[in-house]
N, C-alpha and C. Protein backbone atom coordinates (compact mmCIF):
# COMPACT_ATOMS: atom_id res chain seq x y z
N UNK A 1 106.12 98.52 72.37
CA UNK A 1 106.51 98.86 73.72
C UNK A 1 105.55 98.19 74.70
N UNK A 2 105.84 97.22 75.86
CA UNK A 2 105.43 97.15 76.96
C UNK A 2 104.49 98.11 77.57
N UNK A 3 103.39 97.52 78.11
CA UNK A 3 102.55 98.64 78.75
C UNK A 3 102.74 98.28 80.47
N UNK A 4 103.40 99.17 81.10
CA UNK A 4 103.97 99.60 82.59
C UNK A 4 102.61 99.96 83.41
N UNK A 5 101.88 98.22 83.50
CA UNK A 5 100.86 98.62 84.79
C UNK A 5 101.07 99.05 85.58
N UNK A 6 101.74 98.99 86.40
CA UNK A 6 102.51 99.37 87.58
C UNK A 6 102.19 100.90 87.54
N UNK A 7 103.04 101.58 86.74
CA UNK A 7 103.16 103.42 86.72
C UNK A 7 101.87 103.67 86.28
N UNK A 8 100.72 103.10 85.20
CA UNK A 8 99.20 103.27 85.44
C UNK A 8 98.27 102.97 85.98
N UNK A 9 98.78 102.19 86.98
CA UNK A 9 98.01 102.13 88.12
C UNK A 9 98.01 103.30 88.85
N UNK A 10 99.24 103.87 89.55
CA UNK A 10 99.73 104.39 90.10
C UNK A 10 99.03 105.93 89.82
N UNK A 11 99.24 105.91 88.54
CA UNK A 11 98.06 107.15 87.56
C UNK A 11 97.01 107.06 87.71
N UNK A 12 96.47 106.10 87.93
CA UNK A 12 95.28 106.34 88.46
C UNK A 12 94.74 106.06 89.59
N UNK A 13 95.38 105.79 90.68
CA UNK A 13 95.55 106.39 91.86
C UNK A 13 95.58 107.67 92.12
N UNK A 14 96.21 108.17 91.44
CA UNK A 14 96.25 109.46 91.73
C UNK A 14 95.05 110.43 91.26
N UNK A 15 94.69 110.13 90.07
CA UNK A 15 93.99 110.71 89.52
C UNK A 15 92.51 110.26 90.47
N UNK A 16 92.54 109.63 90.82
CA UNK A 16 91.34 108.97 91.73
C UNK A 16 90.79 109.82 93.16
N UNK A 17 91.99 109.58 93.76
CA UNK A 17 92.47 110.49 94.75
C UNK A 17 91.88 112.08 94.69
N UNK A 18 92.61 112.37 93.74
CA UNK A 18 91.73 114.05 93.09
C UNK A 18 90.18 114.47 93.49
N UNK A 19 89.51 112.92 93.71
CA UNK A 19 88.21 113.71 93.64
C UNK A 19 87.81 113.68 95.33
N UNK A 20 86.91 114.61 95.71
CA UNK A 20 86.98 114.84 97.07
C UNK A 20 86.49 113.77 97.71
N UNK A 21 85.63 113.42 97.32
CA UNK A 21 84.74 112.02 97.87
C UNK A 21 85.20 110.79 98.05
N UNK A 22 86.23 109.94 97.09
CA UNK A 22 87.44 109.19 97.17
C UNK A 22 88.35 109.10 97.91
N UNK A 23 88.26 107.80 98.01
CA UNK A 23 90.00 107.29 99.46
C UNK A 23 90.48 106.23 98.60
N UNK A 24 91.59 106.38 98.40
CA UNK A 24 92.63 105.16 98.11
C UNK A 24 92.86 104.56 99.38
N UNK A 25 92.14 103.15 99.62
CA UNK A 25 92.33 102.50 100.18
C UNK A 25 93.71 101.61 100.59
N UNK A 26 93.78 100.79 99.06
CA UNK A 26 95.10 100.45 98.89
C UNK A 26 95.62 100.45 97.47
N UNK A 27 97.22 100.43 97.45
CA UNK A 27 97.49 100.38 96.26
C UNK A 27 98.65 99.36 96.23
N UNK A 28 98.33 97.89 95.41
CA UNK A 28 99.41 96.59 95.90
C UNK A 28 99.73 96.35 94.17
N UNK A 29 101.24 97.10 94.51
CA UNK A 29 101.13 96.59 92.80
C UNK A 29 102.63 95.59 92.76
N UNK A 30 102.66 94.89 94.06
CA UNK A 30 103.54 93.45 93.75
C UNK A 30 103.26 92.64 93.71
N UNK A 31 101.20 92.37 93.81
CA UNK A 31 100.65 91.19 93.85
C UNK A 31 100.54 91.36 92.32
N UNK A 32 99.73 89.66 92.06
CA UNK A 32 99.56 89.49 91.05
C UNK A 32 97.64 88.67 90.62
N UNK A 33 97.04 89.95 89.76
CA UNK A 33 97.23 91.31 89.47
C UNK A 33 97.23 92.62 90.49
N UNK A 34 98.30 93.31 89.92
CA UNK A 34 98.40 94.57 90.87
C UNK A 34 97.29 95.31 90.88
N UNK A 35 96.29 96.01 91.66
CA UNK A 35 95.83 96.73 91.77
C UNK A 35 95.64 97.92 92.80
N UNK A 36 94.43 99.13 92.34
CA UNK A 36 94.33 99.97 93.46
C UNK A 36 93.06 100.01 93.83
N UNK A 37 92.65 99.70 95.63
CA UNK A 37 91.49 99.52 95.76
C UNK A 37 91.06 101.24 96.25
N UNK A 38 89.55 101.55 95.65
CA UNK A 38 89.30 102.85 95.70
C UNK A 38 87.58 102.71 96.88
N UNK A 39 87.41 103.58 97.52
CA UNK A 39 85.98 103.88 98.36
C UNK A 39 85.63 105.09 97.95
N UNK A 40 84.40 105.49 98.47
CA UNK A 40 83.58 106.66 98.60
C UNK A 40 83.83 106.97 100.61
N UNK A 41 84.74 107.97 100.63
CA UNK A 41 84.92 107.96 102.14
C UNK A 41 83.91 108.21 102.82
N UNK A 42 82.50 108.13 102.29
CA UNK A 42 81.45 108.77 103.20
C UNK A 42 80.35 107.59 103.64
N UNK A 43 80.97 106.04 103.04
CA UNK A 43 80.06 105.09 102.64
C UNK A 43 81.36 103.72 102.83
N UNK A 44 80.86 102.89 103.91
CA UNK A 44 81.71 101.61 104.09
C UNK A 44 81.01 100.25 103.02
N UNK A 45 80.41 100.72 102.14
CA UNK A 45 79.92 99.66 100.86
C UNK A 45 80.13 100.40 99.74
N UNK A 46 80.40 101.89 99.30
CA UNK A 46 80.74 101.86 98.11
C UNK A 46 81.95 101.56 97.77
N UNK A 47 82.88 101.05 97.30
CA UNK A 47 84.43 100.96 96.95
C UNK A 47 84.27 99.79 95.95
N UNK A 48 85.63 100.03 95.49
CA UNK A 48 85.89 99.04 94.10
C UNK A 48 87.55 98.93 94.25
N UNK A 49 88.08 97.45 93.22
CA UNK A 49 88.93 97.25 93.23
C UNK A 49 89.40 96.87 91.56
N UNK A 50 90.37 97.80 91.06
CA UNK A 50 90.35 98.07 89.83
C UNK A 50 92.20 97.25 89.38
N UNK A 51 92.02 97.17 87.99
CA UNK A 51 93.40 96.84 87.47
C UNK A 51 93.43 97.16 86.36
N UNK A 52 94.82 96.85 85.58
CA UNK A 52 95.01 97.21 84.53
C UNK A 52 95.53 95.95 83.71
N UNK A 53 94.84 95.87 82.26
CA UNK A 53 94.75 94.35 81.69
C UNK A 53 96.10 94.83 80.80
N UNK A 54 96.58 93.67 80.16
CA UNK A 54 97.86 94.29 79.53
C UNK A 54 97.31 94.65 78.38
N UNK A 55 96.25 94.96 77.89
CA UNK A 55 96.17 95.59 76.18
C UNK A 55 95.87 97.44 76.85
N UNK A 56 96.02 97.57 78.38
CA UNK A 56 96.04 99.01 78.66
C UNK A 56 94.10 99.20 79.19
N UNK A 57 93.59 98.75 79.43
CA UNK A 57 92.03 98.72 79.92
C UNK A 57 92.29 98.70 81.22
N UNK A 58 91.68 99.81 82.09
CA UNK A 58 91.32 99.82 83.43
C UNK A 58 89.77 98.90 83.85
N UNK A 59 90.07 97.81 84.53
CA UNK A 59 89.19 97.15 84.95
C UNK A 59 88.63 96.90 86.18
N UNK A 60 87.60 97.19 86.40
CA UNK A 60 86.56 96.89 87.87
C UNK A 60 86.80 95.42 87.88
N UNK A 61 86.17 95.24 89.72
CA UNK A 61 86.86 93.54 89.90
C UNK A 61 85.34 92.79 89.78
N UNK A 62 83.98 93.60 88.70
CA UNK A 62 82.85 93.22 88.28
C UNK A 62 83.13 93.03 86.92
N UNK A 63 84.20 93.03 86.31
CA UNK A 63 84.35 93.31 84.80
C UNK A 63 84.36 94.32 83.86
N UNK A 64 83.85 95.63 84.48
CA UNK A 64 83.54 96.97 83.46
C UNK A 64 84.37 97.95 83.62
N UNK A 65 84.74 98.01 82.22
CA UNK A 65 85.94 98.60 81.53
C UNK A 65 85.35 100.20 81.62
N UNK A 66 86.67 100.33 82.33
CA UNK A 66 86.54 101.80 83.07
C UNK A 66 86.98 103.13 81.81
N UNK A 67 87.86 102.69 81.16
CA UNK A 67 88.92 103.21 80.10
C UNK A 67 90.00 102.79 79.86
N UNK A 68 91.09 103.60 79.09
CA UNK A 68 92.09 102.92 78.84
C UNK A 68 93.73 103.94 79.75
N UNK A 69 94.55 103.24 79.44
CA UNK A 69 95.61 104.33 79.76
C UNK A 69 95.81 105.34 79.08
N UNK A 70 95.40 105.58 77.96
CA UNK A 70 95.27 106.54 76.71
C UNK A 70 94.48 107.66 77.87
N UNK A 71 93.69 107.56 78.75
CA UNK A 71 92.91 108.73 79.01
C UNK A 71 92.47 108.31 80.55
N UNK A 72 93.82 108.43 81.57
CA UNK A 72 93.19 107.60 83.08
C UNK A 72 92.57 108.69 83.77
N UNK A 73 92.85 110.08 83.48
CA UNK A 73 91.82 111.17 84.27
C UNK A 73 90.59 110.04 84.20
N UNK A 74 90.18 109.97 82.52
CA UNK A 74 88.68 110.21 82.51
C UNK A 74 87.85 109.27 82.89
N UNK A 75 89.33 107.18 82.92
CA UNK A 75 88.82 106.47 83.55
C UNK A 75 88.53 106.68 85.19
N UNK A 76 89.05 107.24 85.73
CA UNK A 76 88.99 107.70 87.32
C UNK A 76 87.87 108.43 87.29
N UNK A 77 87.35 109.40 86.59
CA UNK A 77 86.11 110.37 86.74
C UNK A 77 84.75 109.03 86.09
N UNK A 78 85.02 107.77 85.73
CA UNK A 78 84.01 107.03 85.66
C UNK A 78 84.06 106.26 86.88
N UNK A 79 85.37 105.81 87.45
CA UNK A 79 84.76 105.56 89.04
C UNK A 79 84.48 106.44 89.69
N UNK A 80 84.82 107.40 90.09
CA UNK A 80 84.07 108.31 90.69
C UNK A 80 82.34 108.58 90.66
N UNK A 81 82.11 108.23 89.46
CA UNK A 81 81.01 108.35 89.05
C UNK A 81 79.94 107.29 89.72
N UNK A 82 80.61 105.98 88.98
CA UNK A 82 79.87 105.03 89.83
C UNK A 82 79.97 104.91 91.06
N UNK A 83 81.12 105.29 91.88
CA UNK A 83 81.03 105.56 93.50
C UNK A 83 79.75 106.67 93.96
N UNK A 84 79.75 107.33 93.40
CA UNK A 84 78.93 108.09 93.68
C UNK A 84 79.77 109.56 94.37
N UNK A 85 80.80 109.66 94.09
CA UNK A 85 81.72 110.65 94.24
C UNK A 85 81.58 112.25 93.13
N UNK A 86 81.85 113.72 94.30
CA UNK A 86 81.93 114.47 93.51
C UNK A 86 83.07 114.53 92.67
N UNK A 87 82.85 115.52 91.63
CA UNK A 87 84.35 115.37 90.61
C UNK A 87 85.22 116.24 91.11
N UNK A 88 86.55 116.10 90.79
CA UNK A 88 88.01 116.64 91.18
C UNK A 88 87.66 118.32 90.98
């Protein structure tokens, strides 16, 4: 089966969102690669811009593999983390 970046992105957007400290900036999933860009709303330098590789790996636009779609809560609670964001 196809892995549907698109709808895990979207998952983790959301799941991102959840935590109080986090702003979904944007979420462009007709470019190519689609991604969702995430901040720390309290800070105009923390934010990141993440995607999803097709073997299912959530990726920072530094290279570090956030998690997989198997588990996007827990990749979202590792950006959060490195944002410096409280948890959901």
């Amino acid at each position: 089966m196809m892995l549907d970046t698109t709808l895990s992105l979207e998952r983790f957007a959301w799941f991102a969102g959840r935590h109080a400290d986090l702003s979904i900036q944007s979420l462009a999933l007709a470019c190519e690669p689609a991604y969702v860009s995430v901040r720390n709303r309290f800070s105009t330098t923390l934010s990141e811009t993440v995607t999803c590789s097709d073997d299912g790996a959530f990726i920072t636009s530094w290279g570090y593999r956030l998690g997989s779609t198997d588990d996007v809560e827990g990749a979202a609670a590792r950006l959060a983390f490195l944002l410096a964001a409280l948890p959901a």
